[in-house]
PDB file of N, CA and C in Angstrom:
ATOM      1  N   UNK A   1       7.823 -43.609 -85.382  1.00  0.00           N
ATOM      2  CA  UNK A   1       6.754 -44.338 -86.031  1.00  0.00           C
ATOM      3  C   UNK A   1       6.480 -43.679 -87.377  1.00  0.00           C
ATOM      4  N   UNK A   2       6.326 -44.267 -88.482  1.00  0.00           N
ATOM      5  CA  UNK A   2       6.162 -44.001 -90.030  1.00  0.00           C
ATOM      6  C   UNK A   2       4.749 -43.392 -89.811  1.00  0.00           C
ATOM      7  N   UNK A   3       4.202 -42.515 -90.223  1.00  0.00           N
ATOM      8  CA  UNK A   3       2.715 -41.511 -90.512  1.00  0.00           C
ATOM      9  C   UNK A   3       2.302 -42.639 -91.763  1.00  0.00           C
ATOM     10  N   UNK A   4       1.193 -43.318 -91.693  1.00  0.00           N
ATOM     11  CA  UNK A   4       0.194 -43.506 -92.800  1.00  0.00           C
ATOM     12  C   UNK A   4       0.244 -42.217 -94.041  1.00  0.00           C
ATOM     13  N   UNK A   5      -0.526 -42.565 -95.274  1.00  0.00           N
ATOM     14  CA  UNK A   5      -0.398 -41.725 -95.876  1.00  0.00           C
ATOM     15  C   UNK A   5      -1.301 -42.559 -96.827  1.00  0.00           C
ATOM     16  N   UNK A   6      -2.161 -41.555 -97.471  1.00  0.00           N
ATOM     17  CA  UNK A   6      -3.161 -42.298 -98.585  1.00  0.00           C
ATOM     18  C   UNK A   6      -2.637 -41.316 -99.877  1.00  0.00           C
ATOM     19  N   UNK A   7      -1.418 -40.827 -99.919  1.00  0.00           N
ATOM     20  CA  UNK A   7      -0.860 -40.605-101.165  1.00  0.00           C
ATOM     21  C   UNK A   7       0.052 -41.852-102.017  1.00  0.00           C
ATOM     22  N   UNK A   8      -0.407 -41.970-103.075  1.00  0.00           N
ATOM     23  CA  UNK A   8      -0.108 -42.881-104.432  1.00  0.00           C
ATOM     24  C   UNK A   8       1.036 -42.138-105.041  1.00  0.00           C
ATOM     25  N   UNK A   9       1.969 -42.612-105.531  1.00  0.00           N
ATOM     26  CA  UNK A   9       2.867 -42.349-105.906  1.00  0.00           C
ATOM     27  C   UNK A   9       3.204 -43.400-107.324  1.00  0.00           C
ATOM     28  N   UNK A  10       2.858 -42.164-108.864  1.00  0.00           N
ATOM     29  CA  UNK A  10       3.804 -43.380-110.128  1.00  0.00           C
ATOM     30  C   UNK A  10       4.816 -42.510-110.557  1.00  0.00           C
ATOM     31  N   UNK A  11       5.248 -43.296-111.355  1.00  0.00           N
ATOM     32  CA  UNK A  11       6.820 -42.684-111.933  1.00  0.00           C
ATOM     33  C   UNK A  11       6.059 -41.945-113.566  1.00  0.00           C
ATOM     34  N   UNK A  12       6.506 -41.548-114.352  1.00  0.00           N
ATOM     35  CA  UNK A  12       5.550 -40.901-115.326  1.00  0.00           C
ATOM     36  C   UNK A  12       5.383 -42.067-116.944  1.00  0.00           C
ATOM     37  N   UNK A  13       6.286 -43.098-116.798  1.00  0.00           N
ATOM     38  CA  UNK A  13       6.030 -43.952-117.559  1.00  0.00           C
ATOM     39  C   UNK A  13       4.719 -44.634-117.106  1.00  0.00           C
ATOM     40  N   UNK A  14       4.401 -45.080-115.832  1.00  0.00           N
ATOM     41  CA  UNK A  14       3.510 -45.854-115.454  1.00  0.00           C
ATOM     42  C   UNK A  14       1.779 -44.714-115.280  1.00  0.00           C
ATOM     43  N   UNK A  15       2.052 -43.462-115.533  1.00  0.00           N
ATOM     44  CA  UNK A  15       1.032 -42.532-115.049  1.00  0.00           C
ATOM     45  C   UNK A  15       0.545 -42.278-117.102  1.00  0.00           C
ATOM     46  N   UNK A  16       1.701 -42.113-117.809  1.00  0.00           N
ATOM     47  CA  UNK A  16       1.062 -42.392-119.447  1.00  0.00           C
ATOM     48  C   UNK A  16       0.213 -43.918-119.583  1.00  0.00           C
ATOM     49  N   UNK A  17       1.283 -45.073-119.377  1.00  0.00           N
ATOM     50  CA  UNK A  17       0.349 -46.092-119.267  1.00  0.00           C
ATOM     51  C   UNK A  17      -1.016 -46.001-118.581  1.00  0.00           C
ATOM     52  N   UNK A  18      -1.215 -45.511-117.650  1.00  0.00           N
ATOM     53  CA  UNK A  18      -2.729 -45.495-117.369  1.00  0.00           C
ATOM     54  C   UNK A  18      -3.763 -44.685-117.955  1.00  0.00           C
ATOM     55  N   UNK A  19      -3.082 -43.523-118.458  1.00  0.00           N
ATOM     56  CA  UNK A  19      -3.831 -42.864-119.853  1.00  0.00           C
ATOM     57  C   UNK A  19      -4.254 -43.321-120.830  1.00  0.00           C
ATOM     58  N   UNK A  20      -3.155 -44.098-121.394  1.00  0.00           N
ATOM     59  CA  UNK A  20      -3.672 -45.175-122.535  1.00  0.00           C
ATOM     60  C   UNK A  20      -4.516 -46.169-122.610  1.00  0.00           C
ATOM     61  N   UNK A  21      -4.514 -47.095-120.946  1.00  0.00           N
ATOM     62  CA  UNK A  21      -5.539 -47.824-120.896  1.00  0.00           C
ATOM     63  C   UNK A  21      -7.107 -47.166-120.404  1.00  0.00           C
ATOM     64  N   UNK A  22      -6.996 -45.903-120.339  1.00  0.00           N
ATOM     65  CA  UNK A  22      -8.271 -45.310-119.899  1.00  0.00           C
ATOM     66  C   UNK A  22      -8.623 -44.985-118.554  1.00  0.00           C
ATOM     67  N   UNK A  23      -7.554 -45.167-117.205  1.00  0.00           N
ATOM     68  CA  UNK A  23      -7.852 -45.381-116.159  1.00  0.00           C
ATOM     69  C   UNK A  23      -7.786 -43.967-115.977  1.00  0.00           C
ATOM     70  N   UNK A  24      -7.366 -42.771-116.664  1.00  0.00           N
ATOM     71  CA  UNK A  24      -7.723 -41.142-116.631  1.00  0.00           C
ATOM     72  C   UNK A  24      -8.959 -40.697-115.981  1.00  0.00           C
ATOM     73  N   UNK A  25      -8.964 -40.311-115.046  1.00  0.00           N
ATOM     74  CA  UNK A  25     -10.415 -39.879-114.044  1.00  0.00           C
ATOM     75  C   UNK A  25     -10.774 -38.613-114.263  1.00  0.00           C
ATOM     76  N   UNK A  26     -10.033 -37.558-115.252  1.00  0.00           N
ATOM     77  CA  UNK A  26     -10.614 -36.201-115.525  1.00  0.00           C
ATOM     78  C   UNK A  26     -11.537 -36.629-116.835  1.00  0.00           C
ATOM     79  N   UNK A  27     -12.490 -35.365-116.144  1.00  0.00           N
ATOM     80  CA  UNK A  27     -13.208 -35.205-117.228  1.00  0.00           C
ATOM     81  C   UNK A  27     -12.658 -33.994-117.945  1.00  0.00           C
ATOM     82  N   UNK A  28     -12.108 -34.595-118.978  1.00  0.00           N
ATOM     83  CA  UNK A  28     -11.677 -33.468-120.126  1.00  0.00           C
ATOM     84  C   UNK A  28     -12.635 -32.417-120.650  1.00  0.00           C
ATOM     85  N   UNK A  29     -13.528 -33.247-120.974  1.00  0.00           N
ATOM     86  CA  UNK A  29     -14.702 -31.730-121.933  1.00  0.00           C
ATOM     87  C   UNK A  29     -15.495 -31.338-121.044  1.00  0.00           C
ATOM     88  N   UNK A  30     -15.198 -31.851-119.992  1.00  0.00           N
ATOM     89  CA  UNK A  30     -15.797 -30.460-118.506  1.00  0.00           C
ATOM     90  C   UNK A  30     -14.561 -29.546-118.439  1.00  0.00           C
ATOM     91  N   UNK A  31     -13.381 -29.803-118.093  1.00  0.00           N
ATOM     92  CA  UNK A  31     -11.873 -29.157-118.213  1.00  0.00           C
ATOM     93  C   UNK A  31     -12.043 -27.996-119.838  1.00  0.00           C
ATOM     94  N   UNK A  32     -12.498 -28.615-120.401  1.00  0.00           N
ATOM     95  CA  UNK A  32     -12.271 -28.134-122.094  1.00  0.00           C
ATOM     96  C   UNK A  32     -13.305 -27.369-122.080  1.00  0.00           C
ATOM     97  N   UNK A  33     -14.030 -27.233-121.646  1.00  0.00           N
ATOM     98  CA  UNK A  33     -15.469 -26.354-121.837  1.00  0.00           C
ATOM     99  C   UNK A  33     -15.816 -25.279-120.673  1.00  0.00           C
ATOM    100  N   UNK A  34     -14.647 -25.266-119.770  1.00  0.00           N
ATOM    101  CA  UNK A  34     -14.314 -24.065-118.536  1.00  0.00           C
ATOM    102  C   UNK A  34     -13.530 -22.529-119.599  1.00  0.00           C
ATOM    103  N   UNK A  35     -14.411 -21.973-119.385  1.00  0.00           N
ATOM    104  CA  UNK A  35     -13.981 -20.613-119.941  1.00  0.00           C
ATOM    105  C   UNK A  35     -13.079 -19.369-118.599  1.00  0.00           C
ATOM    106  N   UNK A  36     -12.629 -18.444-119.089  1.00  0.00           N
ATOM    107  CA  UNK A  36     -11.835 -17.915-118.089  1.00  0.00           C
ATOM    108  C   UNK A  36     -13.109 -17.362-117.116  1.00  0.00           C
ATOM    109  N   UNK A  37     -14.502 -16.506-117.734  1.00  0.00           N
ATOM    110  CA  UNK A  37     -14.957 -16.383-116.735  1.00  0.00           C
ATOM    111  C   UNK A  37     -15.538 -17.814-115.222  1.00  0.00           C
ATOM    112  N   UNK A  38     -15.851 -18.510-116.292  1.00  0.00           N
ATOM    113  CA  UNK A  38     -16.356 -19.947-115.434  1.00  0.00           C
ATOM    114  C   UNK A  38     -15.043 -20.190-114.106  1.00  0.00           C
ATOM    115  N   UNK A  39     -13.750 -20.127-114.959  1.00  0.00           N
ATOM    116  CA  UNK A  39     -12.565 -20.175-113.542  1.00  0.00           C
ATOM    117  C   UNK A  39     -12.623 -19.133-112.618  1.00  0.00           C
ATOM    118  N   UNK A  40     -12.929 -18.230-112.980  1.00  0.00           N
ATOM    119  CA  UNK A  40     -12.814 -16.654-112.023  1.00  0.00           C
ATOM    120  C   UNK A  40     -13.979 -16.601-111.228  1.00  0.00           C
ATOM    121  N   UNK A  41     -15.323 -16.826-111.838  1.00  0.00           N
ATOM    122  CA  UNK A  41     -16.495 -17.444-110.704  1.00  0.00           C
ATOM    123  C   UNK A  41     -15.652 -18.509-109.416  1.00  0.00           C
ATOM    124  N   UNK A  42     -15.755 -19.764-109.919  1.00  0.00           N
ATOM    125  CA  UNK A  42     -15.904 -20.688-109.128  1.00  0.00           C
ATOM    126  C   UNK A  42     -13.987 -20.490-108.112  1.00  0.00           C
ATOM    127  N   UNK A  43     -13.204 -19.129-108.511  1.00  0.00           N
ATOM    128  CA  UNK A  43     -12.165 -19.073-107.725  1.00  0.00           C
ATOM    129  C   UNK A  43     -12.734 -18.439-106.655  1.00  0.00           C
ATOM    130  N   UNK A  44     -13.460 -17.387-107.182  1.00  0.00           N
ATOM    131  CA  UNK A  44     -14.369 -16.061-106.068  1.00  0.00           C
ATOM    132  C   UNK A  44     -15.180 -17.253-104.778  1.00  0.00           C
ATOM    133  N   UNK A  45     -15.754 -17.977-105.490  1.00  0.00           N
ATOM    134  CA  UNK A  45     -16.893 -18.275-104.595  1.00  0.00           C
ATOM    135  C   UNK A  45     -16.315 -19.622-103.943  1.00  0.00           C
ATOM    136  N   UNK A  46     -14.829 -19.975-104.013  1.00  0.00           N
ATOM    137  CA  UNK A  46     -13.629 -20.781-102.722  1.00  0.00           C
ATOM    138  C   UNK A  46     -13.808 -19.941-101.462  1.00  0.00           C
ATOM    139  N   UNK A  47     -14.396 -20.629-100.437  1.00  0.00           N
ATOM    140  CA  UNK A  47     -14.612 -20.158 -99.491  1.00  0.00           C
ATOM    141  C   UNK A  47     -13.427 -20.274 -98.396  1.00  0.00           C
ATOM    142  N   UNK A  48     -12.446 -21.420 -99.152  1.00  0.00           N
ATOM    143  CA  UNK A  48     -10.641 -21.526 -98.371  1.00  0.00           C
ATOM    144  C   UNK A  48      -9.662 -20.349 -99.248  1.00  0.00           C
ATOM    145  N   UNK A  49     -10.295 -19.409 -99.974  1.00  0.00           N
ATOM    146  CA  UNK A  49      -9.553 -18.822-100.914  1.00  0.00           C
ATOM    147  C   UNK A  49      -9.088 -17.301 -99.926  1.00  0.00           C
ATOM    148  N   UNK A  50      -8.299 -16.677 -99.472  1.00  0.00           N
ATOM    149  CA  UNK A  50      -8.103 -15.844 -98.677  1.00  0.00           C
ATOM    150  C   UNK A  50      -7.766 -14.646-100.178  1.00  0.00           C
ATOM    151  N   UNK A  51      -9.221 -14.358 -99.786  1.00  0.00           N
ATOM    152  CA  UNK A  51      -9.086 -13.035-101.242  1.00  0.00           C
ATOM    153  C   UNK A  51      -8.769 -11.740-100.059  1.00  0.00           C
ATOM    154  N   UNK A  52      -9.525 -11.583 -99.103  1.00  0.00           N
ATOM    155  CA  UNK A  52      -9.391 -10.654 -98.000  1.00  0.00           C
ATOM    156  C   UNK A  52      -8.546 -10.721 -96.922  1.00  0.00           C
ATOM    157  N   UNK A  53      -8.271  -9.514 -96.113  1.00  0.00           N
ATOM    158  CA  UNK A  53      -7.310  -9.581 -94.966  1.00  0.00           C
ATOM    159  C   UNK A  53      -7.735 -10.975 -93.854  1.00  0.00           C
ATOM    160  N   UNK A  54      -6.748 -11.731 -93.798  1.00  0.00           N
ATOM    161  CA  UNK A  54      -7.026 -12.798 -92.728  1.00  0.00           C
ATOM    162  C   UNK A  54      -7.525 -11.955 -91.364  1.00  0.00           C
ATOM    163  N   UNK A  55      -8.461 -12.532 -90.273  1.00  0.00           N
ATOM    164  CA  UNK A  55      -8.659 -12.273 -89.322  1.00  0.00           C
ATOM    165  C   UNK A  55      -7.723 -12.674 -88.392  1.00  0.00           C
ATOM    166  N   UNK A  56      -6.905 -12.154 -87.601  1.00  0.00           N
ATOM    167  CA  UNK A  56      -6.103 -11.954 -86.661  1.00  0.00           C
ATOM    168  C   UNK A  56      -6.884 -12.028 -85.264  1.00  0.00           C
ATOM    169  N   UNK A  57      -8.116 -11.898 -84.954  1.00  0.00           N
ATOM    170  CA  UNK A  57      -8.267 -11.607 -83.517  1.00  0.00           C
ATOM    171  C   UNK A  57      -8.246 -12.847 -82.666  1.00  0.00           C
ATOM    172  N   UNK A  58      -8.213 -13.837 -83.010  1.00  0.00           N
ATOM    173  CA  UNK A  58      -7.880 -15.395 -82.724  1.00  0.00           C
ATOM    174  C   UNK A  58      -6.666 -15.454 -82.013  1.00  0.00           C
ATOM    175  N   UNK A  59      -5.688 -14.637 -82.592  1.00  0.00           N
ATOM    176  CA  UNK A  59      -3.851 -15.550 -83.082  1.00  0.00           C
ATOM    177  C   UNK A  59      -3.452 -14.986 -81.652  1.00  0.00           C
ATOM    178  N   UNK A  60      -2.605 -15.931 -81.593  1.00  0.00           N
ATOM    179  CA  UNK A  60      -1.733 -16.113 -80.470  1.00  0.00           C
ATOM    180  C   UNK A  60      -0.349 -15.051 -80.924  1.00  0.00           C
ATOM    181  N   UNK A  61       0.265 -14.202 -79.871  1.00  0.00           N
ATOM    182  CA  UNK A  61       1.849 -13.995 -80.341  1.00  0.00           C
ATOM    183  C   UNK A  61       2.891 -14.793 -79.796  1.00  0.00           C
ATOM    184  N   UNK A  62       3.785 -14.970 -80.708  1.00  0.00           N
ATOM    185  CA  UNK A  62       4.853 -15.806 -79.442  1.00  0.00           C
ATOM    186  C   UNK A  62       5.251 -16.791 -80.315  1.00  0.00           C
ATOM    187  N   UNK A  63       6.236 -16.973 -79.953  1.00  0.00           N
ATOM    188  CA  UNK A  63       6.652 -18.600 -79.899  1.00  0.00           C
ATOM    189  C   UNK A  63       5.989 -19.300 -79.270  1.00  0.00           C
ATOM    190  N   UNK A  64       5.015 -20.849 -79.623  1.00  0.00           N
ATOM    191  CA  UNK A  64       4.652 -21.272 -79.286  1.00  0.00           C
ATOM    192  C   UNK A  64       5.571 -22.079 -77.468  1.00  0.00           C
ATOM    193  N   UNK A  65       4.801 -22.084 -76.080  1.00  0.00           N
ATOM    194  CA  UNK A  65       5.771 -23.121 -74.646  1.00  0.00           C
ATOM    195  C   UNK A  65       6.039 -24.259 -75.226  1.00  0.00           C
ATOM    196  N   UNK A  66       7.569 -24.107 -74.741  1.00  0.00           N
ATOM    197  CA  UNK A  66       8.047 -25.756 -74.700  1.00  0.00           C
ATOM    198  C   UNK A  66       7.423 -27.017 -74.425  1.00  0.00           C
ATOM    199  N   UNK A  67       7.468 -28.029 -75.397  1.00  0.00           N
ATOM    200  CA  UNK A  67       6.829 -29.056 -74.472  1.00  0.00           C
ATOM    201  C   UNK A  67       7.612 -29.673 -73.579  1.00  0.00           C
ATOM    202  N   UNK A  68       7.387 -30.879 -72.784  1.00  0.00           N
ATOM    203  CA  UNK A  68       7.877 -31.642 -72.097  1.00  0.00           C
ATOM    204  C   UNK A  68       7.064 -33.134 -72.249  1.00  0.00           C
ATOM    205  N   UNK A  69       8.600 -34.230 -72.623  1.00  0.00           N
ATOM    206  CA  UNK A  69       7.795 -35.055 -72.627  1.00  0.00           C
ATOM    207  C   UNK A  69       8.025 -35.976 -71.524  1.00  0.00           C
ATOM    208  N   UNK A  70       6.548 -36.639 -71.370  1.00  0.00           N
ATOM    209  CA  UNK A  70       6.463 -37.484 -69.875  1.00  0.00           C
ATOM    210  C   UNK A  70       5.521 -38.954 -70.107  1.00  0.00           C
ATOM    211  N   UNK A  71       5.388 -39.843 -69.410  1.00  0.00           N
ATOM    212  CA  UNK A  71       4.630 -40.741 -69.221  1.00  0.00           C
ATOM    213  C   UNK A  71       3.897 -40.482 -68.672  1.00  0.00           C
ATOM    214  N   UNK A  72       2.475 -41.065 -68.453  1.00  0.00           N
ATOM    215  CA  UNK A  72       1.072 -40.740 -67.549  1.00  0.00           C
ATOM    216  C   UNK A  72       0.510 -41.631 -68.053  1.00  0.00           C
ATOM    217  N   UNK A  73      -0.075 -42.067 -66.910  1.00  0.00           N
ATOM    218  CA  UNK A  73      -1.565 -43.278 -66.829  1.00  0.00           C
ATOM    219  C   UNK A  73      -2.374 -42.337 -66.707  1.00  0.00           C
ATOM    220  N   UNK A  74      -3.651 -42.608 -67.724  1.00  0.00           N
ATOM    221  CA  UNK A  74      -4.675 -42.148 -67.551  1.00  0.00           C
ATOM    222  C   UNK A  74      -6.123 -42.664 -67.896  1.00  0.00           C
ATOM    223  N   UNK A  75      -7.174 -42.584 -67.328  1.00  0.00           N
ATOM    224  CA  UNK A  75      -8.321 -43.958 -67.563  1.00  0.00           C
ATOM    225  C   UNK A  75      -8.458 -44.369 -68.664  1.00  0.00           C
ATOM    226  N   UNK A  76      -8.704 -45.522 -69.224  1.00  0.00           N
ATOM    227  CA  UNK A  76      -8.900 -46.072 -70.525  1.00  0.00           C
ATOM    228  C   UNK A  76     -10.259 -45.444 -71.134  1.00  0.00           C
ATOM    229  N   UNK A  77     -11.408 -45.276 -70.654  1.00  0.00           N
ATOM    230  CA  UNK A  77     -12.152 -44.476 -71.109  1.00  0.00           C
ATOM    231  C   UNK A  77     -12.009 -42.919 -71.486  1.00  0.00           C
ATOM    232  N   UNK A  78     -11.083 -42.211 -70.457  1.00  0.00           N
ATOM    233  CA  UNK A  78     -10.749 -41.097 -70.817  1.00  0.00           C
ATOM    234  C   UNK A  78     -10.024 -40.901 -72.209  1.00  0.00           C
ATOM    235  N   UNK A  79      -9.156 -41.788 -72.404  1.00  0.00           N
ATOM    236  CA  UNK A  79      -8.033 -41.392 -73.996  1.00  0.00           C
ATOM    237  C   UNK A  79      -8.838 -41.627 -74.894  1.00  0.00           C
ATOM    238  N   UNK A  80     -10.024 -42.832 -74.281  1.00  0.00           N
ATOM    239  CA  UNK A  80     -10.810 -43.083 -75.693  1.00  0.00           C
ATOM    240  C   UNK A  80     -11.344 -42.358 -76.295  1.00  0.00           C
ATOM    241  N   UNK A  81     -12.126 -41.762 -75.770  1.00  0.00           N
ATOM    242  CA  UNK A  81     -12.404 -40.362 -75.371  1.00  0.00           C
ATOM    243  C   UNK A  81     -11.701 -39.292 -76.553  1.00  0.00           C
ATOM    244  N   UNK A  82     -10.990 -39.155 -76.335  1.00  0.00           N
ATOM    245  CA  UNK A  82     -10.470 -38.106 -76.750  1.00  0.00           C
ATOM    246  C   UNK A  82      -9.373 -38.644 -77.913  1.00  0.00           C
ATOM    247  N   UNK A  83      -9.556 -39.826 -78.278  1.00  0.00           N
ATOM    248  CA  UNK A  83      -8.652 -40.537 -79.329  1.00  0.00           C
ATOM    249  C   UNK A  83      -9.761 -40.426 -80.600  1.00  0.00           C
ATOM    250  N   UNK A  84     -10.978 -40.979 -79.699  1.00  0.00           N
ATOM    251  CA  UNK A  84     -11.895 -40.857 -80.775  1.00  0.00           C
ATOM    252  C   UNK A  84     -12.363 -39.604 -81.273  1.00  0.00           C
ATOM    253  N   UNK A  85     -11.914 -38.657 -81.271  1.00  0.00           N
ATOM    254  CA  UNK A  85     -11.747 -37.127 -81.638  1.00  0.00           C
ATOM    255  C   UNK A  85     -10.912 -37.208 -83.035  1.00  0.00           C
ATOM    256  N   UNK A  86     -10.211 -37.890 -83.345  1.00  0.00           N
ATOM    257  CA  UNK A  86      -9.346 -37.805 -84.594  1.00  0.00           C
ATOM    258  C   UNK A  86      -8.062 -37.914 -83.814  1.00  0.00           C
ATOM    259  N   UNK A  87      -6.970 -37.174 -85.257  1.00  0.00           N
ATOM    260  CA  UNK A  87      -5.869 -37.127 -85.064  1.00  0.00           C
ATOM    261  C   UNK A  87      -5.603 -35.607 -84.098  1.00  0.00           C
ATOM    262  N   UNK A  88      -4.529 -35.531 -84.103  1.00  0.00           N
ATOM    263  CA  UNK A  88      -4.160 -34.312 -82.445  1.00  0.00           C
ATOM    264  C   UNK A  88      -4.909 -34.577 -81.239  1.00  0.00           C
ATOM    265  N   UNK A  89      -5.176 -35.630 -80.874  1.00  0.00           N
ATOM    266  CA  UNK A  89      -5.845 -36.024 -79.589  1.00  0.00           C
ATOM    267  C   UNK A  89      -5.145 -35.242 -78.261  1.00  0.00           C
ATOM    268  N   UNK A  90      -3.680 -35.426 -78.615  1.00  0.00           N
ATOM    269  CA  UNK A  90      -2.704 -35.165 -77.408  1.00  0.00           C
ATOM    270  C   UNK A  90      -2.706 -33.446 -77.457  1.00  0.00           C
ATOM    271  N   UNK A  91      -2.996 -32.723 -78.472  1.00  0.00           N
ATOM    272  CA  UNK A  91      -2.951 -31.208 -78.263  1.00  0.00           C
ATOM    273  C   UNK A  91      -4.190 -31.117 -77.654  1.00  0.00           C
ATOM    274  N   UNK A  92      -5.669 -31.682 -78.047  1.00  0.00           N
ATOM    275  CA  UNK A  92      -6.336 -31.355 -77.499  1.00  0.00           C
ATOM    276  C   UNK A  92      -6.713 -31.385 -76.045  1.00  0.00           C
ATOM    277  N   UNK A  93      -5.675 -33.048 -75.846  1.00  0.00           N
ATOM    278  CA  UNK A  93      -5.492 -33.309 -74.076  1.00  0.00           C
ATOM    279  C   UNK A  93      -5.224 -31.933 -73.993  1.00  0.00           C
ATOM    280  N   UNK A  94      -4.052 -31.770 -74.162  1.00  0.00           N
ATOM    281  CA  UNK A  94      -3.165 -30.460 -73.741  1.00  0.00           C
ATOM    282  C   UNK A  94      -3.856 -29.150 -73.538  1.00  0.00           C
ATOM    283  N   UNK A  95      -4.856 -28.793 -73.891  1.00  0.00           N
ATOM    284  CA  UNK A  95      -5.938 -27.555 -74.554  1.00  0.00           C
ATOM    285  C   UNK A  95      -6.667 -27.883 -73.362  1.00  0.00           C
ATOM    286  N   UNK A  96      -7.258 -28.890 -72.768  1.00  0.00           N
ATOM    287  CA  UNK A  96      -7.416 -29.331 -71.882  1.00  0.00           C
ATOM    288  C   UNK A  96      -7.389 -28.772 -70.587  1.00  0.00           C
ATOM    289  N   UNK A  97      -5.676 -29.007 -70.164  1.00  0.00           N
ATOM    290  CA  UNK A  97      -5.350 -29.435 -69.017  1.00  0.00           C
ATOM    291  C   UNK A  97      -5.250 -27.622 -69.005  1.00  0.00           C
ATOM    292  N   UNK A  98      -4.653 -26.907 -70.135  1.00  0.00           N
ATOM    293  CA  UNK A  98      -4.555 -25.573 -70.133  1.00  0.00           C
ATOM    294  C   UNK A  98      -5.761 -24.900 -70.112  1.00  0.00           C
ATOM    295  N   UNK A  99      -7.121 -25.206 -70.294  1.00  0.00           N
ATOM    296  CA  UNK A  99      -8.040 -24.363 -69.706  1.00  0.00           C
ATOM    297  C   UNK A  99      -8.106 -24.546 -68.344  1.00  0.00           C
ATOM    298  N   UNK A 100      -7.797 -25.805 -67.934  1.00  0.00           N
ATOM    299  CA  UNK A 100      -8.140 -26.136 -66.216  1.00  0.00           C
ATOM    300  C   UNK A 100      -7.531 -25.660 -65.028  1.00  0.00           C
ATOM    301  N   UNK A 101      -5.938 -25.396 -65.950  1.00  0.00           N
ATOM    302  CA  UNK A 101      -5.131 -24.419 -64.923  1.00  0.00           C
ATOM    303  C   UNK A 101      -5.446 -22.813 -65.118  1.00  0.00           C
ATOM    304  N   UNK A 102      -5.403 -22.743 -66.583  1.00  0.00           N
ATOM    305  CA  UNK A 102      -5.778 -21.034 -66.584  1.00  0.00           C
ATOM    306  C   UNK A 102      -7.225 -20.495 -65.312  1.00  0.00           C
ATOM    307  N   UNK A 103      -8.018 -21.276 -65.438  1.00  0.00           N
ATOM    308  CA  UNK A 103      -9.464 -21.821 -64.419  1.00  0.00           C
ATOM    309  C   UNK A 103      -8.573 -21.378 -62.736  1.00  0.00           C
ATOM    310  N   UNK A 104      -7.606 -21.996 -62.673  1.00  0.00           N
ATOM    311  CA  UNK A 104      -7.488 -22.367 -61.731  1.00  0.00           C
ATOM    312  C   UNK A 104      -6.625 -21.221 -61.036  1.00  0.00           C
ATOM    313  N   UNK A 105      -5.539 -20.751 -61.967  1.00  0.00           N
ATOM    314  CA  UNK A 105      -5.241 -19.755 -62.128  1.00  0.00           C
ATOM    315  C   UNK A 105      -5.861 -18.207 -61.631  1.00  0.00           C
ATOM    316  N   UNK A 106      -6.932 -18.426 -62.251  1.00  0.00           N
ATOM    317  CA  UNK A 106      -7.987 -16.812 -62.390  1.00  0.00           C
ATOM    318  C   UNK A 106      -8.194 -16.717 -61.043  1.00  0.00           C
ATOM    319  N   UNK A 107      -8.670 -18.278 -60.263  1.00  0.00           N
ATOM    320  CA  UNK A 107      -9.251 -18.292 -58.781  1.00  0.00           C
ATOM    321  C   UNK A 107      -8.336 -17.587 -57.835  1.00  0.00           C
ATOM    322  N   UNK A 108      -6.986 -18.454 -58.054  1.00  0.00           N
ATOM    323  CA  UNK A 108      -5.950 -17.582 -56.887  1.00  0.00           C
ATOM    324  C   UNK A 108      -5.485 -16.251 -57.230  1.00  0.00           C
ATOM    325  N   UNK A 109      -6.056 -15.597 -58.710  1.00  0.00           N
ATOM    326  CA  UNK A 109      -6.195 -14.319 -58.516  1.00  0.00           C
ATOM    327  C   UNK A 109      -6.892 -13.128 -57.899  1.00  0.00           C
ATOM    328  N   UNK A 110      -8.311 -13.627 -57.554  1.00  0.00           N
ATOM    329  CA  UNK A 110      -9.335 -13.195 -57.072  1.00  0.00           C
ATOM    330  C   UNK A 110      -9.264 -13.187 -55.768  1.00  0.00           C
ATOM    331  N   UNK A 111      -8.712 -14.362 -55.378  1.00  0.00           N
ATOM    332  CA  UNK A 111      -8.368 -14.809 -53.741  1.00  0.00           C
ATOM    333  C   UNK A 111      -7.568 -14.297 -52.814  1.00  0.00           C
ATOM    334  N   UNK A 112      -6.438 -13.401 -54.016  1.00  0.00           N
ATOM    335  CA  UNK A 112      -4.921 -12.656 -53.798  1.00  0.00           C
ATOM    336  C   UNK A 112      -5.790 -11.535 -53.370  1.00  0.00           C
ATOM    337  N   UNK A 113      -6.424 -10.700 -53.695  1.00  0.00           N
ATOM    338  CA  UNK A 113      -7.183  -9.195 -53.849  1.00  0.00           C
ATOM    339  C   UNK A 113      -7.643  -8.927 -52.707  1.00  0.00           C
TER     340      UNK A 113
END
C-alpha cells in the first residue's frame, strides 16, 4: 500500500515562477534582520536540539524480536480503539499484548518459588 504524504514536490523552474508571482511565504526582513546572536539564542532555547548527553536510561539493548505475521479477529470496538490513537496502532497493540504477558510472566515466577 502507497503511504500518503503531504509533501509537495516542484521542479526549480516552477518554484522561481512562484517567486515571481509572489506566492514566496518567507518573510525576508524577519530572515534579513536575524543577527548571529538572535540565531544562537533561539538554537539554545530548541528544546528538540540535543546540545547535551542523550538520556539512555529508557533504551532497550538488542536487536529489536522478530515479528510474525498473522491474521486475527478482533472486536470492532477494540481496533477502534486503538486506531483512533494515530498512526502505529499495531505497535501499540503489540506494547499491549507485551505488558500482559510480561504480567503474566512475573506471576508464574512467584508461583515457581
Amino acid at each position: 500500500m502507497r503511504k500518503k504524504s503531504d509533501t509537495v514536490r516542484y521542479m526549480a523552474k516552477q518554484i522561481k515562477a512562484k517567486i515571481a508571482r509572489g506566492d514566496d511565504r518567507t518573510n525576508w526582513d524577519k530572515a534579513d534582520a536575524a543577527t548571529g546572536a538572535k540565531l544562537e539564542d533561539s538554537i539554545g532555547a530548541d528544546v528538540d536540539d540535543a546540545q547535551n548527553e542523550p538520556d539512555w536510561t529508557n533504551s532497550v539493548a538488542g536487536i529489536p524480536a522478530r515479528k510474525d505475521h498473522i491474521n486475527i479477529r478482533v472486536d470492532h470496538d477494540v481496533l477502534q480503539w486503538f486506531r483512533s490513537n494515530g498512526k502505529g496502532y499495531q505497535t501499540l497493540m503489540n506494547n499491549v499484548l507485551r505488558a500482559f504477558v510480561q504480567t503474566r510472566q512475573q506471576g508464574e515466577n512467584t508461583k515457581s518459588r
